[in-house]
N, C-alpha and C. Protein backbone atom coordinates (compact mmCIF):
# COMPACT_ATOMS: atom_id res chain seq x y z
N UNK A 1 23.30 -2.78 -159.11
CA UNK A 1 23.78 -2.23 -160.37
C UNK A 1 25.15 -2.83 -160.67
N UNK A 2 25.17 -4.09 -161.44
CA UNK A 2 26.61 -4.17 -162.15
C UNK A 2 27.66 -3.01 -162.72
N UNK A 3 26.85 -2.28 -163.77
CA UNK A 3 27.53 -1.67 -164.73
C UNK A 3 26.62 -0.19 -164.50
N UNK A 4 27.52 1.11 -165.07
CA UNK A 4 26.99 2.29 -165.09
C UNK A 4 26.11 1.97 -166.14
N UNK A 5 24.81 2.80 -166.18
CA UNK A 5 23.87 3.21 -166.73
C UNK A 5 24.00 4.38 -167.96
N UNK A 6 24.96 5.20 -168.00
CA UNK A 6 24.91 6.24 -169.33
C UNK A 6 26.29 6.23 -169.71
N UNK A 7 25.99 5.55 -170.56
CA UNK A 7 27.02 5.81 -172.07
C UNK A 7 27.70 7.04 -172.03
N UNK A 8 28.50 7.01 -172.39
CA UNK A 8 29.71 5.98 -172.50
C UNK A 8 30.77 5.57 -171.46
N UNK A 9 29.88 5.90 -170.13
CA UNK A 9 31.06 5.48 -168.74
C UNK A 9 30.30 3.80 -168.77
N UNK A 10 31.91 3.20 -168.58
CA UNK A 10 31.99 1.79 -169.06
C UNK A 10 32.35 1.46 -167.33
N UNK A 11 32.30 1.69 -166.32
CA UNK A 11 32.39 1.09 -165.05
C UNK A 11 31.54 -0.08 -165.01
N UNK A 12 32.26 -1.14 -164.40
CA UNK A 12 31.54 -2.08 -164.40
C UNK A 12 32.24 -3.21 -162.78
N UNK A 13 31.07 -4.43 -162.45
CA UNK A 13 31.66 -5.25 -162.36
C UNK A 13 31.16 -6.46 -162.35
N UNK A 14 32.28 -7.98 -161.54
CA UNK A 14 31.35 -9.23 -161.99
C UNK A 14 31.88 -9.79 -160.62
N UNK A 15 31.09 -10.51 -160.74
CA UNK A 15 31.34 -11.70 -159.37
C UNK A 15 31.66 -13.17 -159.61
N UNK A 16 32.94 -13.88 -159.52
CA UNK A 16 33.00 -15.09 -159.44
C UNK A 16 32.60 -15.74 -158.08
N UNK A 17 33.15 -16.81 -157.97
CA UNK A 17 32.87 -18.07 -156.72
C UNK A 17 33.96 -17.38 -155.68
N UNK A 18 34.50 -16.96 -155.93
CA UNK A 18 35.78 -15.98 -154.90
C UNK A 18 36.26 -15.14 -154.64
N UNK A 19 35.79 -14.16 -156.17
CA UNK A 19 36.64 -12.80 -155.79
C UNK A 19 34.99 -12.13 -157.02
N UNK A 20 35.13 -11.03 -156.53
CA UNK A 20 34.35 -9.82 -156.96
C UNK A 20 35.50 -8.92 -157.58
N UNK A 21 35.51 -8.74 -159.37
CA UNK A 21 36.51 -8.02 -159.76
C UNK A 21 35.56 -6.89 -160.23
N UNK A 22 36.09 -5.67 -160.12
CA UNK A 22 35.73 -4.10 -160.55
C UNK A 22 36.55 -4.05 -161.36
N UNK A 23 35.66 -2.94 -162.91
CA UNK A 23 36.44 -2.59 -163.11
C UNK A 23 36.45 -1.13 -163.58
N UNK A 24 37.12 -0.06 -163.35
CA UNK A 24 37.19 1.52 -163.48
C UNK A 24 36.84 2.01 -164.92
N UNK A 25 36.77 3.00 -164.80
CA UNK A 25 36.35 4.01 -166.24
C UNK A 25 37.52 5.26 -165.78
N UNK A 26 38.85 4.66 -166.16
CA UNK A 26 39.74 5.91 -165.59
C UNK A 26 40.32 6.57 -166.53
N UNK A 27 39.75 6.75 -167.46
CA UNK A 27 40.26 7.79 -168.42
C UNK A 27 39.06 8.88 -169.05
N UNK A 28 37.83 8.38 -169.44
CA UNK A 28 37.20 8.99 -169.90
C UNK A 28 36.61 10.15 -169.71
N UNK A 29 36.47 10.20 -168.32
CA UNK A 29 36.41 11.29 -167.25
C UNK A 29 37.42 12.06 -166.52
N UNK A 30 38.67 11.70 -167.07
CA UNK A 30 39.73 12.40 -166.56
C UNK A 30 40.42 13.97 -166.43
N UNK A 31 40.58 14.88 -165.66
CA UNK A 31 40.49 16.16 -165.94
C UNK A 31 42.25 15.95 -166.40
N UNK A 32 42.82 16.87 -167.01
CA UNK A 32 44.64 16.95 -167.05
C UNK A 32 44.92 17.17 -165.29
N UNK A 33 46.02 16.29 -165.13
CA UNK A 33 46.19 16.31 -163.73
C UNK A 33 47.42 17.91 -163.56
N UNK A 34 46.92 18.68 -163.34
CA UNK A 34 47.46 19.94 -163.39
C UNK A 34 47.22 20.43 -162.03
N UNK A 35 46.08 19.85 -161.78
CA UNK A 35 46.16 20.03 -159.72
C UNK A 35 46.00 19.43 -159.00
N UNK A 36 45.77 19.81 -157.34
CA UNK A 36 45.69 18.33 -156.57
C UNK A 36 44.07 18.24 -156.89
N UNK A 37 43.08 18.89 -157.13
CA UNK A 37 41.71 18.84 -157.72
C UNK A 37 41.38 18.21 -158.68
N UNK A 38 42.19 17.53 -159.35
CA UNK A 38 42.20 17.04 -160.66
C UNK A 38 41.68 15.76 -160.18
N UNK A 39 40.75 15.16 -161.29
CA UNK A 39 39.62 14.48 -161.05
C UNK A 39 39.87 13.14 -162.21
N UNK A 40 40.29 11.65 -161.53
CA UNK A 40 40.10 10.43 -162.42
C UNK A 40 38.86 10.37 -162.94
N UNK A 41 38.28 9.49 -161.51
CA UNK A 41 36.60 8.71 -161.88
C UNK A 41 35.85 9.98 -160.92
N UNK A 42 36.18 10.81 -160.51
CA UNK A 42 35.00 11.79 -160.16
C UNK A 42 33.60 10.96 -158.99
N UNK A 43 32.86 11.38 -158.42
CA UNK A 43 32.60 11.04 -157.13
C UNK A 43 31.38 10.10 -157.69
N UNK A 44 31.01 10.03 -158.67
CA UNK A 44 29.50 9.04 -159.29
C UNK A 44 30.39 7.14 -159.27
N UNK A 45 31.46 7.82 -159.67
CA UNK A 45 32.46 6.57 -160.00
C UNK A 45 32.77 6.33 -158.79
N UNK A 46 33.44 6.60 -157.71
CA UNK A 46 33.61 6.77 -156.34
C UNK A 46 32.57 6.21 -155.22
N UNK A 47 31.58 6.88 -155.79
CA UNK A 47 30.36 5.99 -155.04
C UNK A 47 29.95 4.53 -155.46
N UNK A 48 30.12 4.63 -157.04
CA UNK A 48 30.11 2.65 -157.35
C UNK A 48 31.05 1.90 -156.28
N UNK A 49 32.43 2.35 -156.42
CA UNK A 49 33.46 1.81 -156.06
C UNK A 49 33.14 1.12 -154.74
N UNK A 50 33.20 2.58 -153.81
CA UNK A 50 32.93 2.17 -152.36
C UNK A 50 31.85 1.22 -152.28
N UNK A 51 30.73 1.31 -152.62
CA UNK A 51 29.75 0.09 -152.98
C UNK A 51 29.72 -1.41 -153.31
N UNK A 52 30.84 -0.84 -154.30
CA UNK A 52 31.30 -2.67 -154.63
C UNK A 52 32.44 -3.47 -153.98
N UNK A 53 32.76 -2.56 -153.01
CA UNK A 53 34.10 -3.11 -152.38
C UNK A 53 33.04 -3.81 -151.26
N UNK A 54 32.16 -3.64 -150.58
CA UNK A 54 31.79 -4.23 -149.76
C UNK A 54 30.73 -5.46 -150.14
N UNK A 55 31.45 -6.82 -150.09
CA UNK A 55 30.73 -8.00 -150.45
C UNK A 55 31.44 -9.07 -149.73
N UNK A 56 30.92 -10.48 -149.74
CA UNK A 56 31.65 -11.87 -149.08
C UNK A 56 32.22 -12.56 -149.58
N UNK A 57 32.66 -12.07 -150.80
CA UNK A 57 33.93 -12.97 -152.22
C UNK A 57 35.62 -12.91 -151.04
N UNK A 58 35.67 -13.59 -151.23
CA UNK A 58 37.07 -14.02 -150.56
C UNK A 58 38.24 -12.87 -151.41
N UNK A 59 38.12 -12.74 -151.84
CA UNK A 59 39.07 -11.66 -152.97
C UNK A 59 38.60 -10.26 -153.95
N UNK A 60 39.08 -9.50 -153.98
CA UNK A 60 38.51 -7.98 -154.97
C UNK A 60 39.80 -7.68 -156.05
N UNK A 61 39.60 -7.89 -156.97
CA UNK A 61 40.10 -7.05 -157.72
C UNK A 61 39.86 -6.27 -158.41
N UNK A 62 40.65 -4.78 -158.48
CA UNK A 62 40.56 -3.82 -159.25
C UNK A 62 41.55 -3.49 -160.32
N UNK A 63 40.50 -3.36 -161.76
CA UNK A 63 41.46 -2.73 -162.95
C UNK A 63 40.74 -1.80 -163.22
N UNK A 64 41.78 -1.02 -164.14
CA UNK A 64 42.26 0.49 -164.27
C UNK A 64 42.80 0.06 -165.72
N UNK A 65 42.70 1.34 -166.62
CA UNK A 65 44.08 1.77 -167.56
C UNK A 65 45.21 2.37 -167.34
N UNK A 66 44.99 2.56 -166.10
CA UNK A 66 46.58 3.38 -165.45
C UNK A 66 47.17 2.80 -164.55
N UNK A 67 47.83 2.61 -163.83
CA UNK A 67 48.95 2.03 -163.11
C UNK A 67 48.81 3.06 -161.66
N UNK A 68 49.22 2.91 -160.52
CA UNK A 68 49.12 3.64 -159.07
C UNK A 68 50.34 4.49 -159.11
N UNK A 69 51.49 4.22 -159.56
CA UNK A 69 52.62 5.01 -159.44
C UNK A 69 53.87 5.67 -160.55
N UNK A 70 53.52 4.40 -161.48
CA UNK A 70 54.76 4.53 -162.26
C UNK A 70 54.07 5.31 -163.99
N UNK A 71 55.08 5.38 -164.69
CA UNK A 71 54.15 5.45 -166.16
C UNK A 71 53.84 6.94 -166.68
N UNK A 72 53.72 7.16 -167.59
CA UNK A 72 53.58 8.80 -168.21
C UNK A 72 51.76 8.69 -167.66
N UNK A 73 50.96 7.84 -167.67
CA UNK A 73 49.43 8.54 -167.00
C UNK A 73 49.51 7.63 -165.68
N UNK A 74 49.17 8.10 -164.32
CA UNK A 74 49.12 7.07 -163.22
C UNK A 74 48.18 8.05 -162.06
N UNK A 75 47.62 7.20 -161.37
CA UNK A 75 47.01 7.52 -159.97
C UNK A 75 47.29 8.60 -159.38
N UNK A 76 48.82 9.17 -159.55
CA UNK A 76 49.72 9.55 -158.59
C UNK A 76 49.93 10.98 -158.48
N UNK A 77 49.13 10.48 -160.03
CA UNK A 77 48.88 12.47 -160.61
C UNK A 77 47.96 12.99 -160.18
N UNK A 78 47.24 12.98 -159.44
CA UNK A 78 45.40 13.01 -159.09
C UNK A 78 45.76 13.02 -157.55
N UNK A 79 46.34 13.57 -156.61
CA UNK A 79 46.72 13.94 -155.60
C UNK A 79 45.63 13.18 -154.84
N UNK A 80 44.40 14.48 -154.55
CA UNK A 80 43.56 13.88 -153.74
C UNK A 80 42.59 12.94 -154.11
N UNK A 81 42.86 12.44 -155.30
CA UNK A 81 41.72 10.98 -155.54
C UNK A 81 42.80 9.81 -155.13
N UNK A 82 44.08 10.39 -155.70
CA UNK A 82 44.73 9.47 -155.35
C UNK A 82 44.90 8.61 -153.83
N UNK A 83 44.17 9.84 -152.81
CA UNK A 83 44.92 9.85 -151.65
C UNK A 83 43.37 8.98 -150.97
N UNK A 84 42.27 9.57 -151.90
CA UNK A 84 40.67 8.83 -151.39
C UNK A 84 41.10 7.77 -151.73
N UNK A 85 41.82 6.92 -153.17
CA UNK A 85 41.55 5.68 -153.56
C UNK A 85 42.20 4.44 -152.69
N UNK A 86 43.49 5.24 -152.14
CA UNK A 86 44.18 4.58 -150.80
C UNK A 86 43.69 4.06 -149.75
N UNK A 87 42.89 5.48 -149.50
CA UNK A 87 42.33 4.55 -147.69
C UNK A 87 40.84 3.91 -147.97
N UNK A 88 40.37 4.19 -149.28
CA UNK A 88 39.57 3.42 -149.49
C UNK A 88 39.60 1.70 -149.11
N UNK A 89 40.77 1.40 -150.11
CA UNK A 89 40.93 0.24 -150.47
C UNK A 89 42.00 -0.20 -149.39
């Protein structure tokens, strides 16, 4: 599966000759980060992720509309996704 299947979650990814880039659906699904429960990509997104991180491309990159730390919306707000997306990657 490249890309999610139901509209309108836009997760996706592609594969060059070297690197396998992902890329997130981190807003659309976003709860207000008001707790550490508060939810980016939620665990359907989570399961792509972990999935696509494992391949033989010499390189991964991941984009986002948000940033990991800095910025009025970021990662950082999302406690424990924040804290899965870490030791994930």
């Amino acid at each position: 599966e490249n890309c999610s299947t139901n509209f309108p979650e836009i997760y996706c990814h592609l594969d060059t000759k070297h690197a396998r880039v992902i890329f997130l659906d981190n807003r659309s699904y976003a709860d207000p980060p008001t707790t550490n429960e508060a939810e980016m990509l939620g665990e359907k997104q989570f399961d792509f992720l972990t999935k696509k991180l494992k391949h033989d491309k010499k390189y991964t990159l991941i984009c986002g509309g948000v940033t990991l730390t800095h910025g009025k919306s970021n990662w950082s707000k999302f406690k424990n996704e924040y804290q899965k997306f870490c030791e994930l990657i």
